[in-house]
Protein backbone atom coordinates (compact mmCIF):
# COMPACT_ATOMS: atom_id res chain seq x y z
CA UNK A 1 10.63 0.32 65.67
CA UNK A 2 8.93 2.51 63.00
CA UNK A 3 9.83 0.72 59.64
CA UNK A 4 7.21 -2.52 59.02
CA UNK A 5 8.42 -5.82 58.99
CA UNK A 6 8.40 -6.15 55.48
CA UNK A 7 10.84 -3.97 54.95
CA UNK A 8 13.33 -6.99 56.00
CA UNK A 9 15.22 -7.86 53.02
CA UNK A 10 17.05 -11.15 54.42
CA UNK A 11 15.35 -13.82 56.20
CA UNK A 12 17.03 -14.67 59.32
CA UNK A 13 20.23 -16.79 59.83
CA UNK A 14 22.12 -18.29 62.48
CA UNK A 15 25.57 -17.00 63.52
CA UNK A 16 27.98 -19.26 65.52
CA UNK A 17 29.73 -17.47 68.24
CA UNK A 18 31.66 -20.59 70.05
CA UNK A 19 29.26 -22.91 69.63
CA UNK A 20 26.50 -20.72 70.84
CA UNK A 21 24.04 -19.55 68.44
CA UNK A 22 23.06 -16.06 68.00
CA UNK A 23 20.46 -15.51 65.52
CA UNK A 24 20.33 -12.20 63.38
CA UNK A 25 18.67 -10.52 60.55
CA UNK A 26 19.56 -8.46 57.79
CA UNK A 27 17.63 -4.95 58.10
CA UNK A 28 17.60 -1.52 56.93
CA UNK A 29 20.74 -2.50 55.02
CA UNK A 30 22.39 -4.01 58.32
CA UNK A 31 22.91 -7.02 60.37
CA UNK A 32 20.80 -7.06 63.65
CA UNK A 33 21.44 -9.73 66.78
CA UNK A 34 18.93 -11.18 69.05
CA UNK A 35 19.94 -9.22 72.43
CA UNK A 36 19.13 -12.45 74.34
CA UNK A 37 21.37 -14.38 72.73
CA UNK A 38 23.97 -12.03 72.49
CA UNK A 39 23.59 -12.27 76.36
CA UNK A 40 23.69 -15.68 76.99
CA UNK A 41 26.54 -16.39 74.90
CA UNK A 42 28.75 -14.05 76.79
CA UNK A 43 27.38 -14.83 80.41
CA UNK A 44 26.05 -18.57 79.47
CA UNK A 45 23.29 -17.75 81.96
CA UNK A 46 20.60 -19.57 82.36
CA UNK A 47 17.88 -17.09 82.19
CA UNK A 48 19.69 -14.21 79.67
CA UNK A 49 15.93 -12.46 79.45
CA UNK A 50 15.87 -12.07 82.94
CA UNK A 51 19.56 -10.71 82.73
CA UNK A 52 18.42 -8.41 79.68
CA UNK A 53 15.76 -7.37 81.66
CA UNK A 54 18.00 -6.57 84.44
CA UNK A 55 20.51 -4.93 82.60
CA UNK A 56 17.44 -2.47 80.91
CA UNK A 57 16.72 -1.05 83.97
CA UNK A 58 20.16 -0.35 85.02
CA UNK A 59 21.25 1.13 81.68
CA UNK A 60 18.30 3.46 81.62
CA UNK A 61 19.48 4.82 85.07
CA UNK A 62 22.16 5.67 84.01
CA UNK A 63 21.46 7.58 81.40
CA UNK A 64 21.23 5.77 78.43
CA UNK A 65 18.06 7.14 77.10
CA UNK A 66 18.62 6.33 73.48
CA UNK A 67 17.89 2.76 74.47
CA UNK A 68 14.69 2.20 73.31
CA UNK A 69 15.45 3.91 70.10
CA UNK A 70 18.46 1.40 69.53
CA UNK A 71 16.66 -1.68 70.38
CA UNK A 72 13.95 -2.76 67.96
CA UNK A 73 11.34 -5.55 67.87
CA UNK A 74 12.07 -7.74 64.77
CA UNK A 75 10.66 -11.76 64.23
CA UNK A 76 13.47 -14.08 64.89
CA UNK A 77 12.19 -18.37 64.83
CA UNK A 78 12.10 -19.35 67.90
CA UNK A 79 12.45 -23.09 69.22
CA UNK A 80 8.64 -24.25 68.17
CA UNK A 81 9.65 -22.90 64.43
CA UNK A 82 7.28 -19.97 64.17
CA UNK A 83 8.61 -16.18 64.52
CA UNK A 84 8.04 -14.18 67.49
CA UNK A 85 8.83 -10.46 67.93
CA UNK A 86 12.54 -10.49 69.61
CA UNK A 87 14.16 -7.70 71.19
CA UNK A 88 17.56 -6.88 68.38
CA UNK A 89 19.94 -4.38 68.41
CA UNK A 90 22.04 -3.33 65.38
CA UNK A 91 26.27 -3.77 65.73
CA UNK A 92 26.79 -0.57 66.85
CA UNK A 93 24.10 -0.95 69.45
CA UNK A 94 25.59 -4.15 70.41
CA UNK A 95 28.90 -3.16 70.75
CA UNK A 96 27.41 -0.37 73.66
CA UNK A 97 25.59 -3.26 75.49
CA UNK A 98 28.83 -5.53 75.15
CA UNK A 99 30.60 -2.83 77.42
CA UNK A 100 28.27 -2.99 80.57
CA UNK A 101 28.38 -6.94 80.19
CA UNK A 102 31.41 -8.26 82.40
CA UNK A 103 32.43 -11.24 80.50
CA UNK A 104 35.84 -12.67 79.62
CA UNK A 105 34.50 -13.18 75.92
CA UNK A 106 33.86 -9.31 75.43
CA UNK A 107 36.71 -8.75 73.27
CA UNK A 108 36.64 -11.95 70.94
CA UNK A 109 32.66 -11.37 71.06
CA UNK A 110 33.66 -7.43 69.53
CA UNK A 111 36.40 -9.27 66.85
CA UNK A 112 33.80 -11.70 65.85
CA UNK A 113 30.93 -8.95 65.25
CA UNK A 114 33.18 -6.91 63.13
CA UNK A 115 33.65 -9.90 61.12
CA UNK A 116 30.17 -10.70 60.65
CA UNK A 117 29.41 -7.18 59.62
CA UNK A 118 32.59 -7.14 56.82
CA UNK A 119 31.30 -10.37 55.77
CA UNK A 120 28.40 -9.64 54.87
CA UNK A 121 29.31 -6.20 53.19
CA UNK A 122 31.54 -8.87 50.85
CA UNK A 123 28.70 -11.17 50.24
CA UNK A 124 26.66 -7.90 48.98
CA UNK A 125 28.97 -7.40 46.26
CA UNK A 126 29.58 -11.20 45.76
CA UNK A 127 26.98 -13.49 46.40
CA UNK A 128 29.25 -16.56 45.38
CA UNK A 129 30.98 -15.43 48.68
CA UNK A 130 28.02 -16.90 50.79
CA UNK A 131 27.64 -19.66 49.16
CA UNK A 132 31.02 -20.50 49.70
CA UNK A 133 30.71 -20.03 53.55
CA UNK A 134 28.22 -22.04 53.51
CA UNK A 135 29.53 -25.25 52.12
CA UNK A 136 32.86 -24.61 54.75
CA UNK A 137 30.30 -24.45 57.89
CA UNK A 138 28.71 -27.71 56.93
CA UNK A 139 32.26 -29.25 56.28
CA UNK A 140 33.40 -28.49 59.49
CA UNK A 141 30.43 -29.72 61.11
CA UNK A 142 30.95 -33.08 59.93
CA UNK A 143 29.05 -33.27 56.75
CA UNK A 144 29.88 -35.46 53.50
CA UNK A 145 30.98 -33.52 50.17
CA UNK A 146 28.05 -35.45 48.65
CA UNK A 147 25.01 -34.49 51.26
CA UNK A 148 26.86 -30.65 51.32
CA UNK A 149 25.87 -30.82 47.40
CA UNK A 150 22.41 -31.58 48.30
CA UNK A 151 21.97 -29.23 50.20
CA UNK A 152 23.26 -26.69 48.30
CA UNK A 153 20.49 -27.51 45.56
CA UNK A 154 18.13 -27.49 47.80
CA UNK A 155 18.32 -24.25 48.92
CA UNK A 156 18.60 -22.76 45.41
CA UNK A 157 15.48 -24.74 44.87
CA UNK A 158 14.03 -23.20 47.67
CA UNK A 159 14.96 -19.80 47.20
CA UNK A 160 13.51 -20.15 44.05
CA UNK A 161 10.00 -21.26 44.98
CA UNK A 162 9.90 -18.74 47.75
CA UNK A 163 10.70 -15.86 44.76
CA UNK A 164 7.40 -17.02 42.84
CA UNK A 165 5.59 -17.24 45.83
CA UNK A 166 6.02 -13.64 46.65
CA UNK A 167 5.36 -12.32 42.98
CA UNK A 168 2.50 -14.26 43.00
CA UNK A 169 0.57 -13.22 45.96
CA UNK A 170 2.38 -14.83 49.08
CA UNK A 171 3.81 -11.83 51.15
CA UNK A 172 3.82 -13.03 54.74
CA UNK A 173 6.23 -14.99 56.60
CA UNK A 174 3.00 -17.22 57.90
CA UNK A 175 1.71 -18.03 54.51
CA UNK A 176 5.29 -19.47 53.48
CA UNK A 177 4.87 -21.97 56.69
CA UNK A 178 1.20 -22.97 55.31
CA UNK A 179 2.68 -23.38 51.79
CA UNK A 180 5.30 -25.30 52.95
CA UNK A 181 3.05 -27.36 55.07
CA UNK A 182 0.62 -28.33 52.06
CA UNK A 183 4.50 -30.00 50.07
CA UNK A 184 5.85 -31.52 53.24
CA UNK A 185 2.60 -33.51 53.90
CA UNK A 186 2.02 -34.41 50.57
CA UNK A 187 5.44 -35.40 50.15
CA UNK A 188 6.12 -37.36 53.37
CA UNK A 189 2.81 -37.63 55.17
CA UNK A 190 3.73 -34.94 58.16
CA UNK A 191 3.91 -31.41 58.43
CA UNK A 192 7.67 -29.90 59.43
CA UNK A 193 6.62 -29.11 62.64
CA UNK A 194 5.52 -32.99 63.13
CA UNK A 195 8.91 -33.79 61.30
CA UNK A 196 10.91 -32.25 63.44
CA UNK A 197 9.28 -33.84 66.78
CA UNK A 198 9.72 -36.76 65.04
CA UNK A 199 13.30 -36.81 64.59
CA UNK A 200 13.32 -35.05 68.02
CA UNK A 201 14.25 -31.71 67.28
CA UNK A 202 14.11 -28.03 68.47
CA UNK A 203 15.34 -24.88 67.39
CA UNK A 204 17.87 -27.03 64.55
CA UNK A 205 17.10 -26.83 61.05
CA UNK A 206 14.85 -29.54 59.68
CA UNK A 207 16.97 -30.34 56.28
CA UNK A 208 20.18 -30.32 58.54
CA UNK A 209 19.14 -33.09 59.61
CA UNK A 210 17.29 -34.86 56.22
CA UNK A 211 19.63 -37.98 55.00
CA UNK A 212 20.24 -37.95 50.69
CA UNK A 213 16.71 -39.23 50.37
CA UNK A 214 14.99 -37.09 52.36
CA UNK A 215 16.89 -34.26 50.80
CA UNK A 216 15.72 -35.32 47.33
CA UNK A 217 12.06 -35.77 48.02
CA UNK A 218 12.05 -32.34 49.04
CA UNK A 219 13.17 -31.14 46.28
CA UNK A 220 11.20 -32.52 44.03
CA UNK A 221 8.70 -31.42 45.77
CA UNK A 222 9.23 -28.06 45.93
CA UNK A 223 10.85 -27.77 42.39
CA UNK A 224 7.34 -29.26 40.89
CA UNK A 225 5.59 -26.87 43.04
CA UNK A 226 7.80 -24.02 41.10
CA UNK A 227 6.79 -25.39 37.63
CA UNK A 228 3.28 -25.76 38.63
CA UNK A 229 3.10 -22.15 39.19
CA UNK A 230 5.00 -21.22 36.00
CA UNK A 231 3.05 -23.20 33.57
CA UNK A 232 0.08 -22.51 35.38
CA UNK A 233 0.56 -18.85 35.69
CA UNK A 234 -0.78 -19.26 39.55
CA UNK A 235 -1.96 -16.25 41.38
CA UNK A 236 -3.08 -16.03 45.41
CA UNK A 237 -2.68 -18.12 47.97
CA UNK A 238 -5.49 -20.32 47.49
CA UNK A 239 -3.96 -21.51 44.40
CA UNK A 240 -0.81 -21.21 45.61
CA UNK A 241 -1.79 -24.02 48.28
CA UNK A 242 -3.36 -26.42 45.48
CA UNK A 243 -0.11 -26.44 43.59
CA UNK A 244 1.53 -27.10 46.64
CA UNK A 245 -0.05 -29.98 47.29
CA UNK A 246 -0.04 -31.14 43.89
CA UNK A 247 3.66 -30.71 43.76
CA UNK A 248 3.64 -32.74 46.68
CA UNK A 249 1.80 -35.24 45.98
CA UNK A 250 4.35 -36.08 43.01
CA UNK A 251 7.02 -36.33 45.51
CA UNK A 252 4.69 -38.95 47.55
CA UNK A 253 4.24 -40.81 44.89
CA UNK A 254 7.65 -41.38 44.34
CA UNK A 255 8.71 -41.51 47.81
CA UNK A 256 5.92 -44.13 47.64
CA UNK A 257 7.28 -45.85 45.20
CA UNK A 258 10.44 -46.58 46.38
CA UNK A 259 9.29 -47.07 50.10
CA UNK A 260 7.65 -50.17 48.40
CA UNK A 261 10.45 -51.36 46.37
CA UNK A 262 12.66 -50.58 49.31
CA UNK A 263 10.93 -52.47 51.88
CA UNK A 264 11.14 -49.75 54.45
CA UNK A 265 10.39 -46.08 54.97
CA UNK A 266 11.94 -43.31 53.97
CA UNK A 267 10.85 -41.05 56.14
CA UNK A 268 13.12 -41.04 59.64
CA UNK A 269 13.68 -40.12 63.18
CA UNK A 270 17.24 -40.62 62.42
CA UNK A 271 19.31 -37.71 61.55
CA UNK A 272 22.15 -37.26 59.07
CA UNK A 273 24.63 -36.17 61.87
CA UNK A 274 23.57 -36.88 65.96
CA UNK A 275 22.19 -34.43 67.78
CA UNK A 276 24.59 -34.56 70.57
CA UNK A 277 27.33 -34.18 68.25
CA UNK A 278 26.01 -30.67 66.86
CA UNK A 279 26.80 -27.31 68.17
CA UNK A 280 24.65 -26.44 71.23
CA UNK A 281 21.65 -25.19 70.72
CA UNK A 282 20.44 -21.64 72.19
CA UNK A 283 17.76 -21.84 74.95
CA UNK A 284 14.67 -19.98 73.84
């Protein structure tokens, strides 16, 4: 793939195909699917990049030359929460692979991946259109009109933090995860990597799975982090880190607070909706 990864201008999302997840990303003014998980959701094999690797060789001989110019390496998470270079082709691309795929969900696979590409087209010109997706997907996965408003803030507070951290100095997808480290310890004592092994999970978002308090915590955290760096006028990552951790730290304290008050902690392994009773996870 010739264009640099920072020419992504979406992070990447999760797309639900019948309850299997696909992940994709939004480049060079398109969506692009994780081949591998394209794969296993129509074959539900075990081993899809031993399938994909399979089906490369056989697609080559016969003829289809253009696909290593179709098929670029972009960073998708994968289940330990850091980004690896994954193999992605763009709908079109997709679409070719789809054909030499024998699979009873080829043509509802097709329907769906027009849908996802109109979608998003729509959500270009009207951002309050993905928003509004959003909140239906966590309705109809169980979740309470009050935690859905939650977590709506919280990713506006997120998004917002993550635009000062790139005008001030933060450009890679790494230095987010350190930055994001430094408030999640000072808030709750662990990193999100250790939060998610605590509440025992994978590939599934970590704030998916955050009860109200939780939820509020981190944002405070990460909204003092923001104000930090606007009355501070913070530039670099070095100073980005200190304000994260100070932002943090006023999160702690509160969480501290009321851990004391409460009589408990609020920090959990429980999550806000069972694991077994969430759509299946992809296999890495």
């Amino acid at each position: 793939m010739n264009e640099p990864i920072k020419d992504i201008i979406e992070t990447t999302k999760i797309a639900l195909f019948k309850g299997r997840q696909i992940r994709k990303i939004f480049y060079q003014n398109e969506w692009w699917f994780s081949v591998v998980d394209v794969i296993e959701a129509l074959t539900e094999t075990e081993r899809p990049r031993k399938y994909w690797s399979d089906l490369k060789k056989k697609l080559i001989a016969e003829g289809y030359s253009e696909l290593s110019e179709n098929i670029g390496q972009l960073k998708l998470p994968s289940a330990d929460g850091k980004f690896y270079e994954t193999d992605c082709a763009n709908t079109e691309s997709i679409f070719r692979l789809i054909q030499s795929i024998p699979s009873p969900k080829a043509e509802p696979f097709k329907r769906w991946l027009a849908k996802v590409g109109y979608e998003r087209v729509q959500e270009i010109e009207n951002p309050e259109l993905a928003v509004k997706r959003t909140r239906m997907l966590y309705k109809l996965k169980g979740y309470s009109e009050d935690w859905i408003e939650k977590r709506m803030r919280g990713i506006a507070i997120r998004e917002e933090l993550t635009d000062e951290w790139q005008k001030r100095g933060a450009r890679e997808q790494k230095e987010y995860e350190i930055l994001t480290a430094e408030i999640s310890k000072a808030t709750f004592g662990v990193t999100p990597s250790e939060y998610k092994k605590l509440k025992g999970l994978k590939r599934e978002n970590l704030r998916d799975h955050m009860d109200d308090f939780e939820l509020i915590f981190n944002m405070l955290g990460e909204r003092s982090t923001t104000e930090i760096h606007r009355a501070e006028n913070s530039k670099g990552v070095l100073k980005l880190r200190a304000d994260a951790k100070a932002g943090g730290d006023i999160a702690g304290g509160a969480r501290k607070k009321l851990e004391k008050r409460l009589g408990r902690s609020v920090v959990s392994k429980k999550n806000f909706l069972k694991i077994s009773e969430s759509k299946k996870s992809f296999k890495k």
